[in-house]
Protein backbone atom coordinates (compact mmCIF):
# COMPACT_ATOMS: atom_id res chain seq x y z
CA UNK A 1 -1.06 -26.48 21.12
CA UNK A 2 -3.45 -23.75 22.52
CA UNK A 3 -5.08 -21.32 19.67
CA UNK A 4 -3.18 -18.26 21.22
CA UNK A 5 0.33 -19.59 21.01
CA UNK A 6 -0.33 -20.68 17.67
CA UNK A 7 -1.84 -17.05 16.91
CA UNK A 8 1.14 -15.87 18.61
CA UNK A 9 3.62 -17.62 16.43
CA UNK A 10 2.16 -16.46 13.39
CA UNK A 11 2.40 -12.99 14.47
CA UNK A 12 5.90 -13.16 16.01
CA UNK A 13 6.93 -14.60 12.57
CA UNK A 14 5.31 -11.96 10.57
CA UNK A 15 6.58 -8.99 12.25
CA UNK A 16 10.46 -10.58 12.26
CA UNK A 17 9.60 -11.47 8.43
CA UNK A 18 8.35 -7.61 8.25
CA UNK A 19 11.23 -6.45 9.81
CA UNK A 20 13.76 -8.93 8.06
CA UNK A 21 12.55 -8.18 4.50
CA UNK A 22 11.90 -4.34 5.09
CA UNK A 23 15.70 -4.58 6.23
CA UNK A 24 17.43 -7.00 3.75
CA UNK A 25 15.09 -7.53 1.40
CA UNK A 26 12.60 -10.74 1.11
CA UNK A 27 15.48 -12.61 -1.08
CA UNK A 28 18.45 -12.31 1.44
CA UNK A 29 16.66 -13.56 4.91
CA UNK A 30 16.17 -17.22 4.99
CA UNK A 31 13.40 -18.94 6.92
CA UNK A 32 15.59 -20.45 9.80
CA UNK A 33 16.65 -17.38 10.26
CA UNK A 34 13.21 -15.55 10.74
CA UNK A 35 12.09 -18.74 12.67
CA UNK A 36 15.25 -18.21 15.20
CA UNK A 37 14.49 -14.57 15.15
CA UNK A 38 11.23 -15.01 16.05
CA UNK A 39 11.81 -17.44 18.71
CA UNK A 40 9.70 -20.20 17.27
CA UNK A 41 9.94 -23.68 16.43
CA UNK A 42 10.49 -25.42 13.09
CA UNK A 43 6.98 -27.37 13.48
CA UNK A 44 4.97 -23.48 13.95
CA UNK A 45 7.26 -22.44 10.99
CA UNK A 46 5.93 -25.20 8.91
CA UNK A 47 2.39 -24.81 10.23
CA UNK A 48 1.62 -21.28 9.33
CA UNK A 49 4.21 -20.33 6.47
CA UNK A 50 5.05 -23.89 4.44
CA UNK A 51 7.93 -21.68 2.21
CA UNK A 52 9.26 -18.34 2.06
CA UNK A 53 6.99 -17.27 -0.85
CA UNK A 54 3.97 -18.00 1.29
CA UNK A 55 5.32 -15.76 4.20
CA UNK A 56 6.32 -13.23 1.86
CA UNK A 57 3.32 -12.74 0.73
CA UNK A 58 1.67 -12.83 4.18
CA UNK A 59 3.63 -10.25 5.10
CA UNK A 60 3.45 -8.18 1.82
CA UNK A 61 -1.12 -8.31 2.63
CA UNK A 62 -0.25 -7.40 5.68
CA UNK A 63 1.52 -4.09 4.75
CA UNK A 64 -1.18 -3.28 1.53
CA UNK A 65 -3.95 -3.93 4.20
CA UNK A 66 -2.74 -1.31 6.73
CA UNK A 67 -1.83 0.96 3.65
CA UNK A 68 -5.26 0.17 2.49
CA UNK A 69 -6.88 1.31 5.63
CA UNK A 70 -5.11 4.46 6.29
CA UNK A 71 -6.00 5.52 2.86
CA UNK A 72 -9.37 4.90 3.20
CA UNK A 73 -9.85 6.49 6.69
CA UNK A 74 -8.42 9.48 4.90
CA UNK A 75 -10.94 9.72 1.89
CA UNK A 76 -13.34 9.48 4.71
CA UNK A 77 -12.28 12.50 6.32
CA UNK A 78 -13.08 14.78 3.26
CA UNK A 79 -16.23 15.28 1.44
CA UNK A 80 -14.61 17.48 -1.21
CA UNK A 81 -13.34 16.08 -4.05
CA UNK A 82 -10.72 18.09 -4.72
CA UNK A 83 -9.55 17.84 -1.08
CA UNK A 84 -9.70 13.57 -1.29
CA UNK A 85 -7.78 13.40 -4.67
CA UNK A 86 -4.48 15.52 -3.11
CA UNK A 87 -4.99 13.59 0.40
CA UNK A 88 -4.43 10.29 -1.75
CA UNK A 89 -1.32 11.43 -3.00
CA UNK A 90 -0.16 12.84 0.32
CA UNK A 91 -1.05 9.66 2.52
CA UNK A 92 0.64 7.82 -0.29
CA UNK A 93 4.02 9.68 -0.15
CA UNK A 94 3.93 10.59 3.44
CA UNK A 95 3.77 6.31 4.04
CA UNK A 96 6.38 5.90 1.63
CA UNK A 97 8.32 8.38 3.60
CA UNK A 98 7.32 6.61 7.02
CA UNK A 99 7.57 3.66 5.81
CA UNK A 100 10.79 3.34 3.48
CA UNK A 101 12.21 -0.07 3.37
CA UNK A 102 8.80 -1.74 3.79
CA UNK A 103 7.31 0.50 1.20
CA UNK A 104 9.85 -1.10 -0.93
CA UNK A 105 8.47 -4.29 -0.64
CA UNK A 106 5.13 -2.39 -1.73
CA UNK A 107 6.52 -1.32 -4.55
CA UNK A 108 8.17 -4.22 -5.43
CA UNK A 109 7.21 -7.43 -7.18
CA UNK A 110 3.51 -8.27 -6.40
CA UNK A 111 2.52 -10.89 -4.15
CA UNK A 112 -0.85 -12.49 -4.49
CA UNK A 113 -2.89 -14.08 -1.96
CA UNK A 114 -6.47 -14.40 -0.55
CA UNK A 115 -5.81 -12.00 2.19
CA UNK A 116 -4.68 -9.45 -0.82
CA UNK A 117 -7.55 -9.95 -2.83
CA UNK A 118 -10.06 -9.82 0.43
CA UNK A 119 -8.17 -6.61 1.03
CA UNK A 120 -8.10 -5.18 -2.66
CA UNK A 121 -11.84 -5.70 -2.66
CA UNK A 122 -12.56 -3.98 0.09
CA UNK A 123 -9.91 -0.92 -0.78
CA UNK A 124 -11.64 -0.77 -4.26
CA UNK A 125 -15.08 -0.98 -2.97
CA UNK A 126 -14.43 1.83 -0.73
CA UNK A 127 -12.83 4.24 -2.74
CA UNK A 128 -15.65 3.75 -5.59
CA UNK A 129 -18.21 4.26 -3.33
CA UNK A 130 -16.38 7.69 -2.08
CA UNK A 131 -15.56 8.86 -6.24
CA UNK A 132 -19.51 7.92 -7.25
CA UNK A 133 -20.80 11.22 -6.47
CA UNK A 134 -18.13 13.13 -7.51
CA UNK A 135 -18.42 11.47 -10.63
CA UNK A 136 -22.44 12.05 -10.18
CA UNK A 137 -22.21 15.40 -9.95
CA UNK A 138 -19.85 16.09 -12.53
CA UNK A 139 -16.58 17.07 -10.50
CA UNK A 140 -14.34 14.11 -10.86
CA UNK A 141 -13.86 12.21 -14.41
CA UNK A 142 -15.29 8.63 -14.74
CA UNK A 143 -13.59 5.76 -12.33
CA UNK A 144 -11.70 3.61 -14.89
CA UNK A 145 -9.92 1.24 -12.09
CA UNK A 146 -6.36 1.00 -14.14
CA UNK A 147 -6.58 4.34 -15.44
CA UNK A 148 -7.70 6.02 -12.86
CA UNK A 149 -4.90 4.44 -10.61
CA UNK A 150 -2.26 5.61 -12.95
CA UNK A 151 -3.22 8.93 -12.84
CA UNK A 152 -3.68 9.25 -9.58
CA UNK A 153 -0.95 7.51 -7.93
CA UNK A 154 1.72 6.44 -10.90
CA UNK A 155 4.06 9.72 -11.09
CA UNK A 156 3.75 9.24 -7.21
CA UNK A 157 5.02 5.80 -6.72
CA UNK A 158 7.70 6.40 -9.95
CA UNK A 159 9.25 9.40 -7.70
CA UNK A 160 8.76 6.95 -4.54
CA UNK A 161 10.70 4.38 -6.22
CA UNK A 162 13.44 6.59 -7.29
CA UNK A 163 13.68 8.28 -3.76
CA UNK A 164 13.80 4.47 -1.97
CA UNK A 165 16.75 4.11 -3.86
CA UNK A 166 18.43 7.25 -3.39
CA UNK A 167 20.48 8.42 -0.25
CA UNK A 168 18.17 11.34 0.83
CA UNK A 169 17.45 11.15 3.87
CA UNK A 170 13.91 13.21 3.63
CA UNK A 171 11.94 13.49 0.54
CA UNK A 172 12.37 17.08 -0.37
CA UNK A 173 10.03 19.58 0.11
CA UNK A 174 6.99 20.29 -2.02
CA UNK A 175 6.78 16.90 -3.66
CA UNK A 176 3.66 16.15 -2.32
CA UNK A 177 2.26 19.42 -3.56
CA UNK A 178 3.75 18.79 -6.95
CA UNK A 179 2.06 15.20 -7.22
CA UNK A 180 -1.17 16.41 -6.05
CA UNK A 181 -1.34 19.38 -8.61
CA UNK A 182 -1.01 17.09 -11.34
CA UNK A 183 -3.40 14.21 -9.77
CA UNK A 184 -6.27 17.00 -9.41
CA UNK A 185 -5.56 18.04 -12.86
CA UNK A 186 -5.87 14.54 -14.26
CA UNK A 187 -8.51 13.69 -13.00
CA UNK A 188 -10.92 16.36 -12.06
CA UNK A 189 -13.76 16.98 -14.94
CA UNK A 190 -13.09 19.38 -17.60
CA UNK A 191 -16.60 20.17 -18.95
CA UNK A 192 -15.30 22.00 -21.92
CA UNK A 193 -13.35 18.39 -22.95
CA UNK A 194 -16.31 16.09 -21.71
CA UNK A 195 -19.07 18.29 -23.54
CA UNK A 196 -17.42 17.62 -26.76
């Protein structure tokens, strides 16, 4: 079989599986089905996904990479600290707002694989080297990966979670300016705290 149909396959079975799992969830869809869906055979199935786990977490790297990179291009765009920290949280929720049924999956159980991990390091390497001289020069607190994380992001993705689940159809106004507030106030320095 030539490299691009095989390449094409893969990615015809990823988006349906996208689509599928961002729809129904990754438990309800069953492989045959994304393989019909698709338009593929059973023997390119088997090739490229060998069980549903493996696709699901194909297509769960897939979505944290292009998270990933969109959050990244964003810290890129501001040299201010202050400025990166709330663009975090907005990129975050506005995603999670584009993005609703597949940010469930985001938000869902985590799926490990090497793609994930390749991604993760190169998300995490990026975003420490934009915080190092914030931290340097004494405007943002000290990266502490988990911690940090949590403060930044974790009353973000708790509200996310409860809005997925709810019926609104919009997330309501000002919630990104209420996460952000309290992500800059977590983590920015306080010299009269650190001093001590």
């Amino acid at each position: 079989m030539p490299r691009s149909v095989v390449r094409d396959a893969r990615s015809r079975l990823l988006l349906t599986a996208r689509r599928r799992f961002a729809a129904d969830g990754a438990l309800a869809a069953t492989l045959d089905e994304i393989r019909r869906d698709a338009d593929v055979s059973v023997g390119a199935l088997y090739h490229h996904f060998p069980d549903k786990p493996t696709l699901a977490a194909a297509v769960y790297a897939e979505l944290m990479s292009e998270y990933q990179t969109g959050f990244i291009a964003m810290l890129r765009r501001h040299d201010a600290a202050e400025a990166g920290i709330r663009g975090g949280v907005a990129h975050h929720l506005r995603w999670v707002a584009a993005h609703r049924n597949e940010a469930a999956l985001l938000l869902g159980d985590w799926l490990d694989s090497a793609a994930l991990r390749e991604a993760n390091r190169v998300f995490f390497a990026a975003v420490r080297d934009w915080w190092r001289p914030h931290h340097t020069y004494g405007v943002l607190r000290p990266m502490q990966a988990g911690v940090t994380a949590a403060l930044w992001f974790g009353p973000a993705q708790d509200f996310s979670r409860y809005w997925i689940a709810g019926d609104e159809p919009r997330m309501p106004r000002g919630v990104v300016k209420t996460f952000a507030d309290a992500a800059w106030m977590a983590l920015r320095a306080n010299t009269t705290e650190d001093s001590q």
